[in-house]
Protein backbone atom coordinates (compact mmCIF):
# COMPACT_ATOMS: atom_id res chain seq x y z
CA UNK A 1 3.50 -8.13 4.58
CA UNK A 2 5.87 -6.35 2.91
CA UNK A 3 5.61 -2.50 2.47
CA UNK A 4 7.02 0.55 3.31
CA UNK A 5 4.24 0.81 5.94
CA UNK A 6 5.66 -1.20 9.12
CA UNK A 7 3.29 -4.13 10.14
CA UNK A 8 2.46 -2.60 13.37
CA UNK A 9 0.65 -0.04 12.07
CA UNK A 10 -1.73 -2.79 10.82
CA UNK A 11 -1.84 -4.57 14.32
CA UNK A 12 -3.50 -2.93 17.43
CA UNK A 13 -1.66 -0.77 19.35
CA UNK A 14 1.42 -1.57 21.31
CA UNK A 15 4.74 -0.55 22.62
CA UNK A 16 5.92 0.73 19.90
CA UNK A 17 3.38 2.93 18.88
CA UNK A 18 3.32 3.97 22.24
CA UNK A 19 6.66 4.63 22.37
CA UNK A 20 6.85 6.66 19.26
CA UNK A 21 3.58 8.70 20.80
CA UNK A 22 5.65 11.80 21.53
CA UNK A 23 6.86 11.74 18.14
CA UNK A 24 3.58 11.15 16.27
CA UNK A 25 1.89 14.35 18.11
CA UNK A 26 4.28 16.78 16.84
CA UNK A 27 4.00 15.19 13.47
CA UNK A 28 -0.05 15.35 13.80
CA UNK A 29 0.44 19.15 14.99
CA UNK A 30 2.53 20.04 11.74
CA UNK A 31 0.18 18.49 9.40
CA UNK A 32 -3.37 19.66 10.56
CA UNK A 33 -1.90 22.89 10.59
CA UNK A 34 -0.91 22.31 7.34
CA UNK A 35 -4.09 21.18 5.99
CA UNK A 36 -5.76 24.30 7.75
CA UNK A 37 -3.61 27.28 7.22
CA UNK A 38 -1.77 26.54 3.74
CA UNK A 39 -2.22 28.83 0.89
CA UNK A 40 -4.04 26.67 -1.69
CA UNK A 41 -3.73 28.01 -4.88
CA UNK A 42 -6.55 28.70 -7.42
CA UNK A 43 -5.98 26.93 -10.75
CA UNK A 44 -8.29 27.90 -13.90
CA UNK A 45 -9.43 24.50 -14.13
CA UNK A 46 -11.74 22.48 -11.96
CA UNK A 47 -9.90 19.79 -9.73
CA UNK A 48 -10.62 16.75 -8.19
CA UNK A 49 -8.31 14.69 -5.87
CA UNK A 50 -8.45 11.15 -5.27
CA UNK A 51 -6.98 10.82 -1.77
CA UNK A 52 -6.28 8.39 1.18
CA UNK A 53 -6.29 9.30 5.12
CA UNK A 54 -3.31 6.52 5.41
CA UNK A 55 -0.11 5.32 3.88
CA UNK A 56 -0.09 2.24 2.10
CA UNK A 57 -2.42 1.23 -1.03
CA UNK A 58 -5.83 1.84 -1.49
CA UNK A 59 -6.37 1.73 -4.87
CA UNK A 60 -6.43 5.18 -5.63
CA UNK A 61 -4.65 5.03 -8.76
CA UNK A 62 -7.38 2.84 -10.55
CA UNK A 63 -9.96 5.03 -8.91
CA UNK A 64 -8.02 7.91 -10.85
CA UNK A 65 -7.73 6.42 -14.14
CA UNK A 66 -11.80 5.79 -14.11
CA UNK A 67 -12.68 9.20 -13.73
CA UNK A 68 -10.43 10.26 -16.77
CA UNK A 69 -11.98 8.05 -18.55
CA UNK A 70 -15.18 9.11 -17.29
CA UNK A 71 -14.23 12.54 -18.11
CA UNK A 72 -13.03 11.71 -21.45
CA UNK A 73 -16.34 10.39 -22.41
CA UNK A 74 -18.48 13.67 -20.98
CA UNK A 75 -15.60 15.51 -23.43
CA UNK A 76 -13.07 16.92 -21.04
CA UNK A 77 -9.32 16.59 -21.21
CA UNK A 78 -8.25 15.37 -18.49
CA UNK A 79 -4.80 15.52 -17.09
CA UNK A 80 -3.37 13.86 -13.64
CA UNK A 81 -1.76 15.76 -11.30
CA UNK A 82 1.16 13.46 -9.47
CA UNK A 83 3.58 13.78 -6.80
CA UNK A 84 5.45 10.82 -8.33
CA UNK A 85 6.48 8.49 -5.60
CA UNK A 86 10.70 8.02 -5.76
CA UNK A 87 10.55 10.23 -8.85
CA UNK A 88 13.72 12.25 -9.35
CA UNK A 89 11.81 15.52 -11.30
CA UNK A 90 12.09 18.92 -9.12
CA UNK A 91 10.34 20.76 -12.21
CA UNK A 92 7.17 20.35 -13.76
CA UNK A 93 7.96 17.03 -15.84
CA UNK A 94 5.36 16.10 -18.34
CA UNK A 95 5.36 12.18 -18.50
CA UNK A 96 6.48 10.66 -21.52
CA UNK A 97 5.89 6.80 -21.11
CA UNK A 98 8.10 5.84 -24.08
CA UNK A 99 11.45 7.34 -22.44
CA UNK A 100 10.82 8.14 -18.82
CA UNK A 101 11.90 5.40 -16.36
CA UNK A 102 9.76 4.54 -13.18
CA UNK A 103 13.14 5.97 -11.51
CA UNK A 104 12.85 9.43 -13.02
CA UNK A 105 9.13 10.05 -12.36
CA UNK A 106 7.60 7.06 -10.11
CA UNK A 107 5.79 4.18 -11.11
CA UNK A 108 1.67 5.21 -11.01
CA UNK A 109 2.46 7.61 -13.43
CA UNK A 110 3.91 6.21 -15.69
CA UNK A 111 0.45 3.63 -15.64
CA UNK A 112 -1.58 7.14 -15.41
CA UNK A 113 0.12 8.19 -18.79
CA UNK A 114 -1.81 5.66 -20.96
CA UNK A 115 -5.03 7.86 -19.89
CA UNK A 116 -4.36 11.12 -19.70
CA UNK A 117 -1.20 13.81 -20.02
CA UNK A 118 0.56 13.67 -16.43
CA UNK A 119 2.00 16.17 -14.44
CA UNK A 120 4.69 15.11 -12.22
CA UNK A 121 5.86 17.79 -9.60
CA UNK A 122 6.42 18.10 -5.76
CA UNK A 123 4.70 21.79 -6.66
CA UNK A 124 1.33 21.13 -7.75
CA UNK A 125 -0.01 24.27 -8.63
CA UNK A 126 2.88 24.85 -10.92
CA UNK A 127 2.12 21.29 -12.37
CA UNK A 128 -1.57 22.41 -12.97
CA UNK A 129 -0.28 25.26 -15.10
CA UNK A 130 2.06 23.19 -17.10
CA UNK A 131 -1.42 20.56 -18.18
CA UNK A 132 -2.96 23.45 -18.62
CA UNK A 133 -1.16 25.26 -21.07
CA UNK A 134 -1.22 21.88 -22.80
CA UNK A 135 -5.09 21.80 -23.29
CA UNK A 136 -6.23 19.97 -19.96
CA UNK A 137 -9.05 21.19 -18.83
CA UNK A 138 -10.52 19.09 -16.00
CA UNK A 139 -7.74 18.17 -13.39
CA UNK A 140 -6.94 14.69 -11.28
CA UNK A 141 -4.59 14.60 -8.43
CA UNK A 142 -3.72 11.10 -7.44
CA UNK A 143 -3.25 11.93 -4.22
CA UNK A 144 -1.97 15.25 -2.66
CA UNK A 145 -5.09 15.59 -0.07
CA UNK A 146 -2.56 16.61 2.85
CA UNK A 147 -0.43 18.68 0.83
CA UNK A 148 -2.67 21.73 0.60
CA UNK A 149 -0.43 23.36 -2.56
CA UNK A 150 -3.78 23.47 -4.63
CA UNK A 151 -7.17 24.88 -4.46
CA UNK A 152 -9.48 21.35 -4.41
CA UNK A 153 -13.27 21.79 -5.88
CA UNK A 154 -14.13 17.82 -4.89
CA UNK A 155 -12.05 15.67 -2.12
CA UNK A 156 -13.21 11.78 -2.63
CA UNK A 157 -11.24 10.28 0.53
CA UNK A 158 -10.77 6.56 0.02
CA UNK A 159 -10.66 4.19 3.07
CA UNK A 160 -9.95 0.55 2.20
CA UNK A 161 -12.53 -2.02 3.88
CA UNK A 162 -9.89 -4.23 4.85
CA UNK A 163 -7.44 -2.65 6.53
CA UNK A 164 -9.44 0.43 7.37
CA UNK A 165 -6.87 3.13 9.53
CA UNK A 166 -4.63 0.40 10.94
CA UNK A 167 -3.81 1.41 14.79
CA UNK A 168 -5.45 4.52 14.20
CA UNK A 169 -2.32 6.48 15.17
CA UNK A 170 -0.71 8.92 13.34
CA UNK A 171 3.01 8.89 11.38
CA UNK A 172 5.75 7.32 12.51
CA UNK A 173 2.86 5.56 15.26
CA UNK A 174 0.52 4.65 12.98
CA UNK A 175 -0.55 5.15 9.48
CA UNK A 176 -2.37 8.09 9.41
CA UNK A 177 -0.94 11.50 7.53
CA UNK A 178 -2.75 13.32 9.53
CA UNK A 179 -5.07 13.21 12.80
CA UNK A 180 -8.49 11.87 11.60
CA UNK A 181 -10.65 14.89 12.88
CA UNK A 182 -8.94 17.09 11.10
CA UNK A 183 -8.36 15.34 7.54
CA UNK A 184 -12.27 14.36 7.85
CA UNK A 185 -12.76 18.13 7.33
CA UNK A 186 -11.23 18.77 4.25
CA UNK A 187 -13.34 15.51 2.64
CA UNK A 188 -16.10 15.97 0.27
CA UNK A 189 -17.00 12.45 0.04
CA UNK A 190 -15.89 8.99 1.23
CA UNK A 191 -15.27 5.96 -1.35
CA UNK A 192 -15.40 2.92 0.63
CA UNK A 193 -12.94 0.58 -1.16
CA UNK A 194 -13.25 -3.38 -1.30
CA UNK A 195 -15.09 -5.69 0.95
CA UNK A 196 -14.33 -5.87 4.66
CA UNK A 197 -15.72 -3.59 7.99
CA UNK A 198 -12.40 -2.24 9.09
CA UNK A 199 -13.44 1.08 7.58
CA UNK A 200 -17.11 1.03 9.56
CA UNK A 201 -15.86 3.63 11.67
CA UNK A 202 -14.54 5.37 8.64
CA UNK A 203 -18.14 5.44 7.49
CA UNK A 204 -19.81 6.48 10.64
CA UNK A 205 -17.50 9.56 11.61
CA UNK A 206 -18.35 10.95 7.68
CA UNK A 207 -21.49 10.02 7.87
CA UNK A 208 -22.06 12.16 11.11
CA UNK A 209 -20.09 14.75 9.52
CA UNK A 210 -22.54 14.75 6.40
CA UNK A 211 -19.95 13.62 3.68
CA UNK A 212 -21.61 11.06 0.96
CA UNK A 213 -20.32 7.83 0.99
CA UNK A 214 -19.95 5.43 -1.63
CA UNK A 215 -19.16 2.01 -2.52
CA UNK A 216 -16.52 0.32 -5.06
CA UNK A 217 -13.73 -2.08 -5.49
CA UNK A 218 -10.74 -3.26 -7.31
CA UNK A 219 -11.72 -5.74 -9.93
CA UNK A 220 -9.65 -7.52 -12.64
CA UNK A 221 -9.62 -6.82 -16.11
CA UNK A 222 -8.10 -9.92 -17.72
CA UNK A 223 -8.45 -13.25 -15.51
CA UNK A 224 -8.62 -15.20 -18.03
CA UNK A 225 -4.54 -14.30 -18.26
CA UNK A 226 -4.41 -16.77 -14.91
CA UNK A 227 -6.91 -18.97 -14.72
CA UNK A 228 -6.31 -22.52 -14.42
CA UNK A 229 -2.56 -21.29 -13.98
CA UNK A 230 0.47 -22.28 -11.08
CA UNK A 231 1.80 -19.32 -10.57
CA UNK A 232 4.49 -17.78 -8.84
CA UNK A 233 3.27 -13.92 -8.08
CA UNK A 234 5.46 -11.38 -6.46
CA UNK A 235 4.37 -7.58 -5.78
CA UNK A 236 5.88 -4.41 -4.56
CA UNK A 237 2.78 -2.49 -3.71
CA UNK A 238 0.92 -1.73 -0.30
CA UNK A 239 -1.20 -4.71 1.17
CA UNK A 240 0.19 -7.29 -1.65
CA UNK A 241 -1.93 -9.69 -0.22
CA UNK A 242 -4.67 -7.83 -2.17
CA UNK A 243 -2.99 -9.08 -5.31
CA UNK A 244 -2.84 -12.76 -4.42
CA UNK A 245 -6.38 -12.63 -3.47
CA UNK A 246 -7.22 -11.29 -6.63
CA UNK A 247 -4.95 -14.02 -8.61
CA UNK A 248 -6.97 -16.88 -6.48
CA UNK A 249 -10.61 -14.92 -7.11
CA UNK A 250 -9.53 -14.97 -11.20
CA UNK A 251 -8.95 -18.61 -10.69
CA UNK A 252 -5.26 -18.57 -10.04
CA UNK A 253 -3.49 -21.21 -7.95
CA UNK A 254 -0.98 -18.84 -6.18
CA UNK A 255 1.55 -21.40 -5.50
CA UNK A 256 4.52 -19.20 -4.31
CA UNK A 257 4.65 -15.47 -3.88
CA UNK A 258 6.78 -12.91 -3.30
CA UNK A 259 6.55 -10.06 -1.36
CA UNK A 260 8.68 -6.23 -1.46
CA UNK A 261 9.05 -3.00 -0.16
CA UNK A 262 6.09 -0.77 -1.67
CA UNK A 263 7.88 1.21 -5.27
CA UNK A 264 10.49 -1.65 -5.06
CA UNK A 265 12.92 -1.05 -7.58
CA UNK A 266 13.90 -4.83 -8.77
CA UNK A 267 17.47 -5.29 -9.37
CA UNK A 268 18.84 -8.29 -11.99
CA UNK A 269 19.77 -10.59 -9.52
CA UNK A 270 16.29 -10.36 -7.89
CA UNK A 271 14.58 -10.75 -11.18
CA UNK A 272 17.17 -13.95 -12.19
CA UNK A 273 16.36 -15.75 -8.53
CA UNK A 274 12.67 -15.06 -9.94
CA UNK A 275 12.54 -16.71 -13.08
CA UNK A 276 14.85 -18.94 -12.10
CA UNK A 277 12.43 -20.20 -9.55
CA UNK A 278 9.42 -20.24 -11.43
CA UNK A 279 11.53 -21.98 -13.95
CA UNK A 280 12.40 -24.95 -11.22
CA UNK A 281 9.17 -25.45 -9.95
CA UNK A 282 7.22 -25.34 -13.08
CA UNK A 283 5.26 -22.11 -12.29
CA UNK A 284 4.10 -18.48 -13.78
CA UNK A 285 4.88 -15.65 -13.54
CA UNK A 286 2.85 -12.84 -12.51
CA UNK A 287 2.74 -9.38 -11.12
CA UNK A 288 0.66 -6.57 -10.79
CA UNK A 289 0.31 -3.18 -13.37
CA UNK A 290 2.02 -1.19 -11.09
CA UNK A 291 5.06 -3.73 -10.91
CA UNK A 292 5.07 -4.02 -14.56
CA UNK A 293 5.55 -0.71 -15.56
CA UNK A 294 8.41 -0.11 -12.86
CA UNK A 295 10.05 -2.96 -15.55
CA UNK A 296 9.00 -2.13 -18.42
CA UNK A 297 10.96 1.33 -17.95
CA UNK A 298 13.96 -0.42 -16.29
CA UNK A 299 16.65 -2.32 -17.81
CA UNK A 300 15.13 -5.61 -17.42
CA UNK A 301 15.88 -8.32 -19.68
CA UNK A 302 13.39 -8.69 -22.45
CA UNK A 303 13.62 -12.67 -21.78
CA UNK A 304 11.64 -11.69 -18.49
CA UNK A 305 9.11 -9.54 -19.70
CA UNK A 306 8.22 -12.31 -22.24
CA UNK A 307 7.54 -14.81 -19.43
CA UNK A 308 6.24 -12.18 -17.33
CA UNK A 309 1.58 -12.07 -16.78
CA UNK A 310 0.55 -8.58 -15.88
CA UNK A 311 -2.89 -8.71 -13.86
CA UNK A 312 -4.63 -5.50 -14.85
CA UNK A 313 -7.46 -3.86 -12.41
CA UNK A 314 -9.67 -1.50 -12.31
CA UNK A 315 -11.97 0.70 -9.99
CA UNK A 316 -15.55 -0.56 -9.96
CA UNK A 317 -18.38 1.50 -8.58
CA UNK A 318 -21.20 -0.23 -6.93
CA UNK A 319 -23.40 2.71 -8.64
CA UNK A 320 -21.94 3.31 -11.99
CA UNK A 321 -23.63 6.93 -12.25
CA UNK A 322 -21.51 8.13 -8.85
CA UNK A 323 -18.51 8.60 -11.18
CA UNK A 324 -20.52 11.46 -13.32
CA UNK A 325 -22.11 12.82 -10.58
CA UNK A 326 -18.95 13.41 -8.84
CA UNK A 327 -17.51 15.24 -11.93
CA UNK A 328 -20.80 16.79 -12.19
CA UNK A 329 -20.58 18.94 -8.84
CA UNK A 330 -16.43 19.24 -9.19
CA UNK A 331 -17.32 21.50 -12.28
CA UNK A 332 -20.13 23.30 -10.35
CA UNK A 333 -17.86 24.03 -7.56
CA UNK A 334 -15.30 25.67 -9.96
CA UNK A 335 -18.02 27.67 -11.51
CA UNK A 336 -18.96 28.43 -8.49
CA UNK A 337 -15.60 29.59 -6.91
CA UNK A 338 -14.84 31.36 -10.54
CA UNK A 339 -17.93 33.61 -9.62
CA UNK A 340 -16.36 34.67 -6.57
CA UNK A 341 -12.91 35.38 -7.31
């Protein structure tokens, strides 16, 4: 597995997370604190964050874009709040998908952008102020739980069923941003993501805790784009092996794939040993949304792009009412705090 999440943080623990111990500690210190004493500041707008307790994919992003469209529908305007992973912007940066480059503000929002206006700051309170001066009024963060920049009226926590917390240790140990105790506090609700019961214990600690959990996964949009296909897939996302599952659920044959670094940025050589490949062997190829828009706002050839599938996904809710409800109580609570201010 390729990612920018070592594989021993997926494996149960051993030397070197032992090693590392010392390191981890101080690291879990610094961020509970973080998480418990930061300033978050009120923005006049309700906001709901879509987090993760560890590195590494969870599907978050597609868990985003359904509750802006969700919120569309109930007549909000929504707008994404976004870090913007290997983005360059220091400022608030308002997305523009038809000139920014995956370089310039990170990949997930440039796929974010075809929903909603996006924000793309390390400061997210001054982020919230730019979408709202542009009309948003009901705020996503695609991640940001640990950051504690911004006051949050709803926390959904999502903890993928596969892989669950990995070693259970935290950064550079394990995978966690954060010692478990103390991001379980800050959670509103759980999202359990996918099938699997390496997030079991996930479940039981919130349930105990008396956070609602709830159920969805990743689904395709188009499989009729590989089915009956030989395809060569590559990915540079967390848990890639995700995306090859999903190729041989749509009816894929996944005869080669390719694996890279999580936010890979593909250089020409890379993408010319991949369709050269495909080419030899008589394959597809395929690659996920994320992937796609890293090279759609790169300088890739357009000869690449025209042999290139894009396997679209989406967040599925076992109850499709959960997605309203949550927006439901995210408003209340910003009534609510609004009141007391």
């Amino acid at each position: 597995m390729a990612s920018e999440a070592p594989p021993f943080w997926w494996q149960p623990v051993d030397w070197r997370a032992r090693i590392l111990w010392p390191v981890s500690a101080l690291y879990g210190v610094i961020a509970a604190r973080r998480m418990h004493k930061g300033v978050r500041k009120q923005v006049d707008a309700p906001v709901l964050c879509i987090g993760n307790f560890t590195v590494g994919g969870t599907g978050k992003t597609p868990t985003a874009i359904t509750f802006a469209k969700q919120a569309a529908e109930l007549g909000f305007a929504p707008g994404f709040l976004s870090r913007g992973h290997g983005g360059a912007s220091k400022r608030p940066h308002l997305v523009d998908a038809a000139k920014d480059s995956a370089r310039h503000v990170g990949d997930e929002p440039l796929l974010l952008a075809a929903h909603a206006l996006v924000a793309v700051t390390p400061d997210r309170a001054a982020g919230a102020k730019l979408l709202i001066e542009q009309g948003c009024d009901f705020l996503i963060m695609d991640d940001g739980f640990q950051s504690a920049r911004v006051h949050v009226d709803y926390a959904l926590a999502i903890a993928d069923a596969r892989h669950g917390l990995g070693n259970g240790r935290v950064i550079p140990a394990g995978p966690l941003r954060a010692p478990m105790a103390d991001q379980l506090r800050h959670v509103t609700a759980l999202l359990r993501m996918g099938e699997g019961d390496a997030a079991d214990s996930v479940v039981r600690a919130a349930s105990r805790a008396g956070k609602p959990v709830f159920e969805a996964s990743v689904q395709t949009v188009n499989p009729e784009a590989v089915a009956g296909r030989r395809l060569l897939a590559f990915a540079g996302i967390g848990h890639p092996e995700r995306f090859y599952d999903s190729l041989a659920t749509a009816g894929g044959e996944v005869a080669m794939w390719r694996s890279f670094g999580d936010h890979h940025i593909f250089s020409l050589p890379e993408l010319m040993d991949l369709q050269d490949t495909a080419r030899d062997e008589r394959l597809d190829l395929v690659t996920t949304s994320k992937d796609a828009a890293r090279l759609r706002h790169a300088e890739t050839p357009p000869l690449f792009m025209g042999d290139l599938i894009e396997l679209e996904v989406e967040a599925v809710f076992e109850d499709p009412n959960v997605p309203r409800r949550i927006i439901d109580r995210t408003v209340a609570a910003w009534k609510q705090r609004r009141l007391l201010r």
